[in-house]
C-alpha atoms as a PDB file:
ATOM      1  CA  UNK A   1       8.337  -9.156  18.818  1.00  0.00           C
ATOM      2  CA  UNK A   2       6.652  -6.116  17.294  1.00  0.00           C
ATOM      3  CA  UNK A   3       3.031  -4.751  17.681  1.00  0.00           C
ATOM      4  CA  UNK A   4       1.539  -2.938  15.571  1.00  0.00           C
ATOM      5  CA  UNK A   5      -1.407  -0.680  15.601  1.00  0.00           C
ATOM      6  CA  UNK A   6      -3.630  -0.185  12.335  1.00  0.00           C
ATOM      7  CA  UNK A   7      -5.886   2.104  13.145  1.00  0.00           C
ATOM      8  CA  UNK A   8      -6.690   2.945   9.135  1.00  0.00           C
ATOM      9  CA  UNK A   9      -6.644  -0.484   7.717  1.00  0.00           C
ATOM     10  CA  UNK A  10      -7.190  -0.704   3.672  1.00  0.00           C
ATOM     11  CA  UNK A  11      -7.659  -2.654   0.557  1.00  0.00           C
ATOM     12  CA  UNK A  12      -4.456  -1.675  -1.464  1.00  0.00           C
ATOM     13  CA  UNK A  13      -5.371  -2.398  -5.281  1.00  0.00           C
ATOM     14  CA  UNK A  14      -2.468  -1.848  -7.655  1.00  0.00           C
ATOM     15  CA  UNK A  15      -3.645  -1.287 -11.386  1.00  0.00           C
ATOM     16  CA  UNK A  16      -1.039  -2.097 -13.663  1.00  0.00           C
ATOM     17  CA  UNK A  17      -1.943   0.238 -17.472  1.00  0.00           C
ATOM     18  CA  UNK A  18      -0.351   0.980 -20.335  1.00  0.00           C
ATOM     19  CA  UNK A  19      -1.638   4.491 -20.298  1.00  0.00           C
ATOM     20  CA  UNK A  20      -4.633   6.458 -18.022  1.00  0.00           C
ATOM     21  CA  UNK A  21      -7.319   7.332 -20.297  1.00  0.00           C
ATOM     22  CA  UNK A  22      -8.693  10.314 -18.400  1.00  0.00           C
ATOM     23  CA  UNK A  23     -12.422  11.001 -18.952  1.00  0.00           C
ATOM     24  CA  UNK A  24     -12.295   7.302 -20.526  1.00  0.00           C
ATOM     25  CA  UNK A  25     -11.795   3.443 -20.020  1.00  0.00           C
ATOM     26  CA  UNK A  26      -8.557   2.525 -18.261  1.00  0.00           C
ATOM     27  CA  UNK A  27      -8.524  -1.795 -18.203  1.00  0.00           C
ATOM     28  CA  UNK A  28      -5.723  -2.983 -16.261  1.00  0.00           C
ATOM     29  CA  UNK A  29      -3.222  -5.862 -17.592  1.00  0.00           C
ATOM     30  CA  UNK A  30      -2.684  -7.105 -13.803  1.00  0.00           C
ATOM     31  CA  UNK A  31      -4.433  -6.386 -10.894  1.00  0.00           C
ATOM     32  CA  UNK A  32      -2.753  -6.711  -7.132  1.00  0.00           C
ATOM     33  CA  UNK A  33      -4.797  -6.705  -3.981  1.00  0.00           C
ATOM     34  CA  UNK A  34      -2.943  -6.578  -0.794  1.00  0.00           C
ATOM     35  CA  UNK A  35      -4.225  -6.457   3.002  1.00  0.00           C
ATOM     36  CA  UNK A  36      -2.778  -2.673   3.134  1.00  0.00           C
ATOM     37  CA  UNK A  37      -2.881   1.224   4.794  1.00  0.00           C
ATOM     38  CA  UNK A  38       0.384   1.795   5.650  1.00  0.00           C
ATOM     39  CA  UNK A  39       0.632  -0.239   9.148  1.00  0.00           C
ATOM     40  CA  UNK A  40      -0.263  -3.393   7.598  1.00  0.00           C
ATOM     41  CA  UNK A  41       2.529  -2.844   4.462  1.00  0.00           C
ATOM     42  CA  UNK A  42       4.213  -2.433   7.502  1.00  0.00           C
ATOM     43  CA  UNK A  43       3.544  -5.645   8.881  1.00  0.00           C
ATOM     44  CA  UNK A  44       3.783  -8.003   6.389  1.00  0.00           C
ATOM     45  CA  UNK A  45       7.337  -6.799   5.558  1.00  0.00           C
ATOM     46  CA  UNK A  46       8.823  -7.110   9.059  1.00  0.00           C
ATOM     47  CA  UNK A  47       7.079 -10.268   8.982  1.00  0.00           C
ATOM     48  CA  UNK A  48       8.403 -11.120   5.535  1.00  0.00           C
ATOM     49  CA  UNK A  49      12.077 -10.273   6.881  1.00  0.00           C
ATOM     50  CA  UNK A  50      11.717 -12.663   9.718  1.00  0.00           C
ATOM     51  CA  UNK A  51      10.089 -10.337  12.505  1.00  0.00           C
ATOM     52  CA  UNK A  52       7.448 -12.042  14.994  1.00  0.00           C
ATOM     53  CA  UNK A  53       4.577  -9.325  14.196  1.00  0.00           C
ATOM     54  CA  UNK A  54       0.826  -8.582  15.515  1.00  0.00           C
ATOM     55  CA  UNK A  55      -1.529  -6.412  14.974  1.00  0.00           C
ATOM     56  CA  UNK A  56      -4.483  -4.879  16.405  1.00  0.00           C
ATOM     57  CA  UNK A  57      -6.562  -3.362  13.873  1.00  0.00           C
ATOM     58  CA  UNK A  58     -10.481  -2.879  13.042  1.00  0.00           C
ATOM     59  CA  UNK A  59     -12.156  -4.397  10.106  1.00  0.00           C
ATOM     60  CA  UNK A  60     -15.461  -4.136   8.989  1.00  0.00           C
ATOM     61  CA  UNK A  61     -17.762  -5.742   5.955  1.00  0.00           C
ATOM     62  CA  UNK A  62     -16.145  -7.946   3.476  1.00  0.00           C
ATOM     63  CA  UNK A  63     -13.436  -6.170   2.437  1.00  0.00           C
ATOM     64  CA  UNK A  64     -12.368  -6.541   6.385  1.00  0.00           C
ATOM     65  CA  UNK A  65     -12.963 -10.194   6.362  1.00  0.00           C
ATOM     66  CA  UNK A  66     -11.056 -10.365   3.000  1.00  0.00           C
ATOM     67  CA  UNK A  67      -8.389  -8.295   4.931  1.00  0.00           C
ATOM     68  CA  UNK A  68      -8.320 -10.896   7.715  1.00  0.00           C
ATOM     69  CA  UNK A  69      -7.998 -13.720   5.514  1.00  0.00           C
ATOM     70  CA  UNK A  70      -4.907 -12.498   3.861  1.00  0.00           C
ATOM     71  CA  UNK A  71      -2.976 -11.493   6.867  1.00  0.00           C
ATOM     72  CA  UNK A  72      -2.914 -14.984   7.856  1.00  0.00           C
ATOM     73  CA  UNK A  73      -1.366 -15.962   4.564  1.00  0.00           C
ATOM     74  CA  UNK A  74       1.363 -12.881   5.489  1.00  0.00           C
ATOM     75  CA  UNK A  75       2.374 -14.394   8.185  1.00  0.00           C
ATOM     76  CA  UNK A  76       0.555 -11.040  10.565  1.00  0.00           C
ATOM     77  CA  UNK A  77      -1.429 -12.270  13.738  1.00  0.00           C
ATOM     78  CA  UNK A  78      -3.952 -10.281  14.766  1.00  0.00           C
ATOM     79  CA  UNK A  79      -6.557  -8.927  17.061  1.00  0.00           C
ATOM     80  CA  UNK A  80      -9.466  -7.394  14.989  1.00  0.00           C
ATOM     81  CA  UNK A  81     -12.044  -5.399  16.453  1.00  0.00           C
ATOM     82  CA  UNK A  82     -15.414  -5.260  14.732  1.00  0.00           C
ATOM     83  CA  UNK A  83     -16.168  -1.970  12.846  1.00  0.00           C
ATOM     84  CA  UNK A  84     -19.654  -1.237  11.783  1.00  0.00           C
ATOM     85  CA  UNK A  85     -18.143   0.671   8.454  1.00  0.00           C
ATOM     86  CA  UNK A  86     -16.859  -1.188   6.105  1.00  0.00           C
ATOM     87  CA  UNK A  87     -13.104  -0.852   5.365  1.00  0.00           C
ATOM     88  CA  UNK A  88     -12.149   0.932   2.593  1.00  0.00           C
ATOM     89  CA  UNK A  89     -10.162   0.455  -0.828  1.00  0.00           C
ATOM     90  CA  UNK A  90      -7.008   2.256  -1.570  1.00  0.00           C
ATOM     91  CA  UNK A  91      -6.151   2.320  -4.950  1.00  0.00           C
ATOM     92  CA  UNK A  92      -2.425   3.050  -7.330  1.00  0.00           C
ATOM     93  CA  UNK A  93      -2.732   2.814 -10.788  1.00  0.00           C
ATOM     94  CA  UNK A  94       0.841   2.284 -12.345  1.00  0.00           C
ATOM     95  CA  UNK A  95       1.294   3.163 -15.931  1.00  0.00           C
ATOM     96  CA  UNK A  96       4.147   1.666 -18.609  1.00  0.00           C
ATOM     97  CA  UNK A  97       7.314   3.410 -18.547  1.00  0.00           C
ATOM     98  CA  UNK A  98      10.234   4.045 -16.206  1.00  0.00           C
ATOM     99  CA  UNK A  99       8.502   6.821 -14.345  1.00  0.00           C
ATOM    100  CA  UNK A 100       8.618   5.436 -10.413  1.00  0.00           C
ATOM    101  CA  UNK A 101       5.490   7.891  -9.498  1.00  0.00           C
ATOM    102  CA  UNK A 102       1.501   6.518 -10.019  1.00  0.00           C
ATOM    103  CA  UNK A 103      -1.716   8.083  -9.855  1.00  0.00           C
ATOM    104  CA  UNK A 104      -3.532   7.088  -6.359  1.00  0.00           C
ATOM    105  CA  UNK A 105      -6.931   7.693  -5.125  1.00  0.00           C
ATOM    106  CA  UNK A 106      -6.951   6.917  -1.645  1.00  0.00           C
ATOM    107  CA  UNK A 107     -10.348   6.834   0.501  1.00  0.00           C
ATOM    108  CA  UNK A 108     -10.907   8.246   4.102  1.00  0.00           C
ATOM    109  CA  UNK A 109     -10.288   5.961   6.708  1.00  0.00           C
ATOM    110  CA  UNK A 110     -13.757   4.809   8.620  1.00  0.00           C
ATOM    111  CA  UNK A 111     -14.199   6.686  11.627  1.00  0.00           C
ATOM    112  CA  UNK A 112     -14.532   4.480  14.754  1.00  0.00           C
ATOM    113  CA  UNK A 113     -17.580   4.826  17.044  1.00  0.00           C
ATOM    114  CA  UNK A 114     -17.103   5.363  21.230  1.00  0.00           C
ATOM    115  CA  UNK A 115     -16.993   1.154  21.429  1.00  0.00           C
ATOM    116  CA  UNK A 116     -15.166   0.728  18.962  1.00  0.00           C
ATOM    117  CA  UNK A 117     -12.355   2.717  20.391  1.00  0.00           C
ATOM    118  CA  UNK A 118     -12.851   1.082  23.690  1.00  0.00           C
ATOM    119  CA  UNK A 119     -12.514  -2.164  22.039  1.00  0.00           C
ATOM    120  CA  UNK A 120      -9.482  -1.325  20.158  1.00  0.00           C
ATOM    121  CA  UNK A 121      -8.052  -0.121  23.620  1.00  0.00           C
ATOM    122  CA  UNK A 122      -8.752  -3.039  25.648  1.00  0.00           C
ATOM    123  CA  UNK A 123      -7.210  -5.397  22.853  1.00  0.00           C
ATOM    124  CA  UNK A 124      -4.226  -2.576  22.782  1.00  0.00           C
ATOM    125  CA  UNK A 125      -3.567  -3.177  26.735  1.00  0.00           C
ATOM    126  CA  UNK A 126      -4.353  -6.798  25.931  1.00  0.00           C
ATOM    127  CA  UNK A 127      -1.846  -7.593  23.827  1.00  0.00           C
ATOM    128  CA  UNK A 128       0.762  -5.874  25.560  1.00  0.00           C
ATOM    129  CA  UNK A 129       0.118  -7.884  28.600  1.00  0.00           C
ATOM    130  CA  UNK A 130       0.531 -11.026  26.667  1.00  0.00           C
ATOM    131  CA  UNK A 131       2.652 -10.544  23.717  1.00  0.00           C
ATOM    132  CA  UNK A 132       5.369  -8.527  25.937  1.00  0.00           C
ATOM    133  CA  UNK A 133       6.731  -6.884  22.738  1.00  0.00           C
ATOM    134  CA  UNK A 134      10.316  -4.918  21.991  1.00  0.00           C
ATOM    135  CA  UNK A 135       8.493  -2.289  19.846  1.00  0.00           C
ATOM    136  CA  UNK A 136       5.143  -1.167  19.208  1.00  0.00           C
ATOM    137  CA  UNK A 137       4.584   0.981  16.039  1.00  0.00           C
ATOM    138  CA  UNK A 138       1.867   3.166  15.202  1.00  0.00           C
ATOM    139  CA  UNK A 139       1.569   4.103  11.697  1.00  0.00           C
ATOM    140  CA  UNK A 140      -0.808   5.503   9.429  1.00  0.00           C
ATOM    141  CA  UNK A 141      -3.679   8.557   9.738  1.00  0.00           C
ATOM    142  CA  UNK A 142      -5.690   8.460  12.873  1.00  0.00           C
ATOM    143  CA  UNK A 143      -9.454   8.206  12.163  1.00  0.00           C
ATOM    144  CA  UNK A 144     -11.934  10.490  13.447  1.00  0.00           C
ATOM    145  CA  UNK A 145     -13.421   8.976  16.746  1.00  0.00           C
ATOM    146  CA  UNK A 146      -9.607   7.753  18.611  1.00  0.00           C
ATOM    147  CA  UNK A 147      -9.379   9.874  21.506  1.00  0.00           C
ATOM    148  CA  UNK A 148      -5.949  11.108  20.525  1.00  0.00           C
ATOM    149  CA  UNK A 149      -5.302  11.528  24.498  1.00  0.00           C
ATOM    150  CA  UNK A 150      -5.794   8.340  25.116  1.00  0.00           C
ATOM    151  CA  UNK A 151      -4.438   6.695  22.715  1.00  0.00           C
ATOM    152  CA  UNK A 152      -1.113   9.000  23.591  1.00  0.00           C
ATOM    153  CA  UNK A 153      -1.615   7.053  27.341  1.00  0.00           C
ATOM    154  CA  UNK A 154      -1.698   3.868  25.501  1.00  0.00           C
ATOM    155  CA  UNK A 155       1.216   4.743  23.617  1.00  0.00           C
ATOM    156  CA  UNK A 156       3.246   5.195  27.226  1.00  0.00           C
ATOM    157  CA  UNK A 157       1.556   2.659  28.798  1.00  0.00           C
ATOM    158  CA  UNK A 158       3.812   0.407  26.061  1.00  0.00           C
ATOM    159  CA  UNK A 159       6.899   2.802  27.161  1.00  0.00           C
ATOM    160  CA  UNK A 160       6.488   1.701  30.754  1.00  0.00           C
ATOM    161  CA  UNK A 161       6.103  -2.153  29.364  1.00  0.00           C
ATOM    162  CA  UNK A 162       9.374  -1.657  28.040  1.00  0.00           C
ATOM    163  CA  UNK A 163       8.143  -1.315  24.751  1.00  0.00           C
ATOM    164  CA  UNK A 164      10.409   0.702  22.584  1.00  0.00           C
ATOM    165  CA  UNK A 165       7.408   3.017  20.375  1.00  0.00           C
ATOM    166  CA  UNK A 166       7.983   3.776  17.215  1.00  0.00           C
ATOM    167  CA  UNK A 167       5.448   6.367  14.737  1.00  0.00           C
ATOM    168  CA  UNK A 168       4.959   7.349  11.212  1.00  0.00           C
ATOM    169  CA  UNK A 169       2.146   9.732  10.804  1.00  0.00           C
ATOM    170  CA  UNK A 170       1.718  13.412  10.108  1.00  0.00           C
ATOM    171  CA  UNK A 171      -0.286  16.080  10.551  1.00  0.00           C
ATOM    172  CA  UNK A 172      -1.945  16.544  14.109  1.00  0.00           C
ATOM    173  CA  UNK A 173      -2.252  13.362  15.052  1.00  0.00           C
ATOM    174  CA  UNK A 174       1.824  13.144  15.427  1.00  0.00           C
ATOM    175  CA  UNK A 175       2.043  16.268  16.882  1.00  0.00           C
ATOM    176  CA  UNK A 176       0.051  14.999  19.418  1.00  0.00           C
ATOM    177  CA  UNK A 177       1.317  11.703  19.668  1.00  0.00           C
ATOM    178  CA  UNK A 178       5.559  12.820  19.200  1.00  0.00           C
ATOM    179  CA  UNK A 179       5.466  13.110  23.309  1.00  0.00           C
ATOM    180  CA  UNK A 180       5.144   9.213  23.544  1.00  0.00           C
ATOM    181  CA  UNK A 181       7.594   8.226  20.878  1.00  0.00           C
ATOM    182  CA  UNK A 182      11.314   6.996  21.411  1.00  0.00           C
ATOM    183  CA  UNK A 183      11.288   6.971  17.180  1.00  0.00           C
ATOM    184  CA  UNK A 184       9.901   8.830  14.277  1.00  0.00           C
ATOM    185  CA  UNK A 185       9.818   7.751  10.948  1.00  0.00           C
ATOM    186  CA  UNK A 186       8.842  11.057   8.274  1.00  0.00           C
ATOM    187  CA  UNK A 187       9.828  12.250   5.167  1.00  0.00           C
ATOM    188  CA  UNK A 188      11.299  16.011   4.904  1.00  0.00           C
ATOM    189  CA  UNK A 189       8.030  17.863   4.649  1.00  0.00           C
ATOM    190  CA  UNK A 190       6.228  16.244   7.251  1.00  0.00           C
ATOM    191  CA  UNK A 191       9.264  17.111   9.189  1.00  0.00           C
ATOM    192  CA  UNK A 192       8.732  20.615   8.758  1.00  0.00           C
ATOM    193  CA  UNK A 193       4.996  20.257   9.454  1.00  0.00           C
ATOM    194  CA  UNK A 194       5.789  18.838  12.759  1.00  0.00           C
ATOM    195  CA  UNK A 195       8.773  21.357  13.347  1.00  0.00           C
ATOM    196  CA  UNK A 196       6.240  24.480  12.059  1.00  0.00           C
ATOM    197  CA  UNK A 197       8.929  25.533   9.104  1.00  0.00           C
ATOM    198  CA  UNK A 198       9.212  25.770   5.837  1.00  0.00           C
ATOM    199  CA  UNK A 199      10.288  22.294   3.940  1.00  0.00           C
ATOM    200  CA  UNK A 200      13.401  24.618   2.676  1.00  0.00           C
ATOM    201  CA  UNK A 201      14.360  25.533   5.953  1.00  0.00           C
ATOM    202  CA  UNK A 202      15.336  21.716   6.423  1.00  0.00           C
ATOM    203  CA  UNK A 203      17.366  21.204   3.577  1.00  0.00           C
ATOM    204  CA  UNK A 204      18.409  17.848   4.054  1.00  0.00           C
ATOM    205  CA  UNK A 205      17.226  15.132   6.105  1.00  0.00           C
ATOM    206  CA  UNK A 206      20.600  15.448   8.322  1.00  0.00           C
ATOM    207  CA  UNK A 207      18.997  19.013   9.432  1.00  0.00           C
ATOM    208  CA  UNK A 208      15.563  18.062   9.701  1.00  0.00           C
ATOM    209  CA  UNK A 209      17.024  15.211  12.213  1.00  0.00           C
ATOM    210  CA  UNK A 210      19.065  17.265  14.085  1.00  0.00           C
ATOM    211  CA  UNK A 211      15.877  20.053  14.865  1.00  0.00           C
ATOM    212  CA  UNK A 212      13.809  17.275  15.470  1.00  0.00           C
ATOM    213  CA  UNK A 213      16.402  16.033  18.584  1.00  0.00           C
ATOM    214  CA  UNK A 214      16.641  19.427  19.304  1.00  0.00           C
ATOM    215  CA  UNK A 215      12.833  19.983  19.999  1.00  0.00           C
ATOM    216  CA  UNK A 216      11.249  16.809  20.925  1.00  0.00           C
ATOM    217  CA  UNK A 217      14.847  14.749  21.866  1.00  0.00           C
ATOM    218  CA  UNK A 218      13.424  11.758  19.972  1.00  0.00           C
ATOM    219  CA  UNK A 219      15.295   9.413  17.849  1.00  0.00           C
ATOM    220  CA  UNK A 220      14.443   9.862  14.213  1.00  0.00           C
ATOM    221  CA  UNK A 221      14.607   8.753  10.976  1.00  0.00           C
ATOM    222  CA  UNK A 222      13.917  11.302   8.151  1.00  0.00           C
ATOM    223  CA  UNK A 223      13.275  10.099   4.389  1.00  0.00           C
ATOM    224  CA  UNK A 224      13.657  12.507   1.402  1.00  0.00           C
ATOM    225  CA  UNK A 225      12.534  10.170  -1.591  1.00  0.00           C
ATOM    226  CA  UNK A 226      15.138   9.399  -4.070  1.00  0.00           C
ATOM    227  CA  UNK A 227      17.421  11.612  -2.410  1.00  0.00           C
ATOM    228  CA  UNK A 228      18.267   9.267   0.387  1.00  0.00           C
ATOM    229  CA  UNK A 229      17.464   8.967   4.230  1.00  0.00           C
ATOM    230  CA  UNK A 230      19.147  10.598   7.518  1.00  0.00           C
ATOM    231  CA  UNK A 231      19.209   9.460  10.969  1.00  0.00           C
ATOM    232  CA  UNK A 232      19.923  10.449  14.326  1.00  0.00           C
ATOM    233  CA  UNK A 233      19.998   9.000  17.857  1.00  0.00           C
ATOM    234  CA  UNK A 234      21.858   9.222  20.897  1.00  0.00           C
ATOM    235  CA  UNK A 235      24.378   7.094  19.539  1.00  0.00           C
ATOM    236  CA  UNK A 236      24.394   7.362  15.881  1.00  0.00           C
ATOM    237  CA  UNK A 237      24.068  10.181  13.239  1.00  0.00           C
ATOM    238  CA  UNK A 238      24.144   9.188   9.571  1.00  0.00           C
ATOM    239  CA  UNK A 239      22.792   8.719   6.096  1.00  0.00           C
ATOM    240  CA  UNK A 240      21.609   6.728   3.519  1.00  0.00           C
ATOM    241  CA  UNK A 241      22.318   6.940   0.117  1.00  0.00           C
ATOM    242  CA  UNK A 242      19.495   7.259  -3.029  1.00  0.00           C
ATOM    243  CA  UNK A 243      18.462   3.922  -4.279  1.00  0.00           C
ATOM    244  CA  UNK A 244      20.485   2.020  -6.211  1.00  0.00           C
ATOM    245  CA  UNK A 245      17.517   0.960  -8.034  1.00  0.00           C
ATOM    246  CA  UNK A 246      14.294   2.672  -9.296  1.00  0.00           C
ATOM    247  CA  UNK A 247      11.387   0.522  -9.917  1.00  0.00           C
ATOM    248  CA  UNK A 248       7.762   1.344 -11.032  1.00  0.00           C
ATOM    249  CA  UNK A 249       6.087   0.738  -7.780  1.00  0.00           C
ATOM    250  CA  UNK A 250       6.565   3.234  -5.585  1.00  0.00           C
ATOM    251  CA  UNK A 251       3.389   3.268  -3.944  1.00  0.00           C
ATOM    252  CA  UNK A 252       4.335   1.576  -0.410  1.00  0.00           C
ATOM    253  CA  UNK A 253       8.043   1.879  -0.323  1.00  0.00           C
ATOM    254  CA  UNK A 254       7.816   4.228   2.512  1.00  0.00           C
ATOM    255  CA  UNK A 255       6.113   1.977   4.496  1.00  0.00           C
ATOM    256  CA  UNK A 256       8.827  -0.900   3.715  1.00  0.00           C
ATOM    257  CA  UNK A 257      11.418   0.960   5.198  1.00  0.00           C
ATOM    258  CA  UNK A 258       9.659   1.635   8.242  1.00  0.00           C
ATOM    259  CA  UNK A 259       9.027  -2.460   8.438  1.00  0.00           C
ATOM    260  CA  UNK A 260      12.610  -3.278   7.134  1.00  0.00           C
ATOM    261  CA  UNK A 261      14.034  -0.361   9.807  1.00  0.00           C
ATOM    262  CA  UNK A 262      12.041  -2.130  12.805  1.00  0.00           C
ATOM    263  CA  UNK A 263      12.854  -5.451  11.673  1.00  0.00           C
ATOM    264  CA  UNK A 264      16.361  -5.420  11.651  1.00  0.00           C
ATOM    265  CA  UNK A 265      16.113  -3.042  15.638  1.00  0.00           C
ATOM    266  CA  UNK A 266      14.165  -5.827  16.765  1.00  0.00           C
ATOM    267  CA  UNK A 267      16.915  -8.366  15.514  1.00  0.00           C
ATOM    268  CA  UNK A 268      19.394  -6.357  17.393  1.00  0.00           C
ATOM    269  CA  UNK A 269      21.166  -4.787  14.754  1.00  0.00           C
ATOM    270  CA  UNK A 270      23.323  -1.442  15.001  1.00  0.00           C
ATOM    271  CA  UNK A 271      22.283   1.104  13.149  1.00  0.00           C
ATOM    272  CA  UNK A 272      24.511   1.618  10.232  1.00  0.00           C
ATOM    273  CA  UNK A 273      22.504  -1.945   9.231  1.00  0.00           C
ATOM    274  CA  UNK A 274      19.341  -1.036  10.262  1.00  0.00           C
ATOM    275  CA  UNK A 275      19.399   1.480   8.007  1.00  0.00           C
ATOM    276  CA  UNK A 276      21.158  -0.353   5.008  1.00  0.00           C
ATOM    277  CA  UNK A 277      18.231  -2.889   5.556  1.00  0.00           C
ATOM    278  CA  UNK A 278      15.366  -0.213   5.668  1.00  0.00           C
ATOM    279  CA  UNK A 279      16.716   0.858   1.861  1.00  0.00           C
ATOM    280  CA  UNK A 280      16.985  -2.570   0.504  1.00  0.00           C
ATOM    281  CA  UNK A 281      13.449  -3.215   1.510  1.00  0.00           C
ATOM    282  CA  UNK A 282      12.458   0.003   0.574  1.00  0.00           C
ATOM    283  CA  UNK A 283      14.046  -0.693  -3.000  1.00  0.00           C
ATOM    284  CA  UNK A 284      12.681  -4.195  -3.139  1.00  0.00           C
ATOM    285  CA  UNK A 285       8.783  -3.167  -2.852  1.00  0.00           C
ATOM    286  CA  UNK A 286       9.526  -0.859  -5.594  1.00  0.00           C
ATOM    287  CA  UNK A 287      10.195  -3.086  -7.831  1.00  0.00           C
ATOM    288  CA  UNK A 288       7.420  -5.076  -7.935  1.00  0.00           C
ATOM    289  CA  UNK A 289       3.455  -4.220  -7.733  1.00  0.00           C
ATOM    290  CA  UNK A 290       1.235  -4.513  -4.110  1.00  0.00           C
ATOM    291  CA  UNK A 291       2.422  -2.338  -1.264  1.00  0.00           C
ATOM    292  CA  UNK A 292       4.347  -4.100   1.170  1.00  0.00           C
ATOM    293  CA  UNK A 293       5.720  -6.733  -1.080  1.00  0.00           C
ATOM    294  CA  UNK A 294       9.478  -7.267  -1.919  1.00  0.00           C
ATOM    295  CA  UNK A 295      10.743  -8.581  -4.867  1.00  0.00           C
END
């Protein structure tokens, strides 16, 4: 079973265009809505690939409500904790052509007030008391008002549950939070944020794995776009190979690995799988629109 923790919840809108009229009038062909930020793609593709999967994550207005309604139709249970903002819309406008990159305007995740945080907390401890999972992931920025030192005690609270944690983030919220982690899931440059380098001091995700063992001894997975994935652990070292196929919706695919990686750990698979299923799903959400879908 898998928890995860959304702390920066979203509307993910995918415009679909033939062109972006800048200074103009864009109207889409197709419009996708998804309950999205990157836990929830997350989420609903471990839960898509089988995975029992909750999540505790705060909602507010009616795009939370809207958010709530769809994760039941993903097959996500979850926990949600009132938020007096209301949660925001991410947005990736996709134009024609073969090009895999699109134009995204993302907005700020809602900073949580004092009870708020205490509410997501208690429903944290909560659900680890009765769900009893293998892995809890956090994933995603970390708003202003979490109390980054608590929610690190949270985070090894979940260790000493026999919880296996597992993070994507960057930035200072996973430098704070790499102490509690048996897993990391980056891509190369937030790798060398994290490590304090240069990106071309880790020229390949092999390297950036191997420093990252070196420094913090945590397993790790390191992504490098259409140049493949690396990753390390005490008993495995490896790679995976670019894509096989490059589709136009590339907005999310990050986050499909990371479900399709914790799905197939939490179905007990070694790692040489793990990883080839982390790049199929990966592959998959590219290739059609809404983040944390698979073709």
């Amino acid at each position: 079973m898998i928890l995860v923790l959304a702390l920066s919840p979203s509307l993910d809108v995918t415009y679909e265009v033939s062109s972006l009229a800048v200074n103009g009038i864009t109207r889409p062909a197709s419009v996708t809505r998804v309950a999205g930020g990157k836990a929830l793609n997350m989420a609903r593709v471990a839960a898509a690939l089988g995975s029992e999967v909750h999540a505790v994550v705060p909602l507010g207005g009616h795009t939370g409500a809207w958010i709530d309604e769809m994760l039941a139709g993903d097959g996500v249970t979850a926990d949600i904790v009132p938020s007096a903002a209301p949660t925001r819309t991410c947005v990736a406008i996709v134009e024609d052509g073969d090009a895999p990159e699109s134009t995204d305007v993302y907005e700020r995740a809602a900073p949580v007030s004092a009870q708020e945080w205490r509410g997501i907390r208690s429903a944290v401890e909560l659900a680890l008391e009765r769900h009893r999972p293998a892995y809890l992931v956090l994933s995603g920025s970390i708003p202003d008002g979490v109390v980054v030192e608590e929610l690190v005690e949270l985070l090894l609270e979940a260790r000493r549950m026999a919880a296996r944690v597992v993070i994507d983030g960057s930035g200072a919220g996973l430098r704070a939070c790499v102490v509690a982690a048996d897993l990391i899931k980056i891509n190369r440059s937030e790798a060398a944020e994290l490590l304090g380098v240069e990106t071309a001091a880790l020229p390949d995700g092999t390297t950036a794995c191997r420093e990252l063992r070196a420094r913090y001894a945590v397993d790790s997975v390191v992504t490098d776009g259409i140049r493949g994935a690396a990753a390390s652990s005490v008993e495995f070292t490896g790679t995976v190979a670019a894509p096989r196929r490059r589709g136009r919706f590339s907005a999310g695919s990050g986050d499909a690995f990371l479900g399709g990686l914790v799905a197939a750990l939490d179905r007990g698979l070694g790692w040489a799988d793990t990883l080839s299923a982390a790049a199929d799903a990966a592959e998959r959400n590219a290739l059609v629109p809404g983040q944390g879908r698979l073709a």
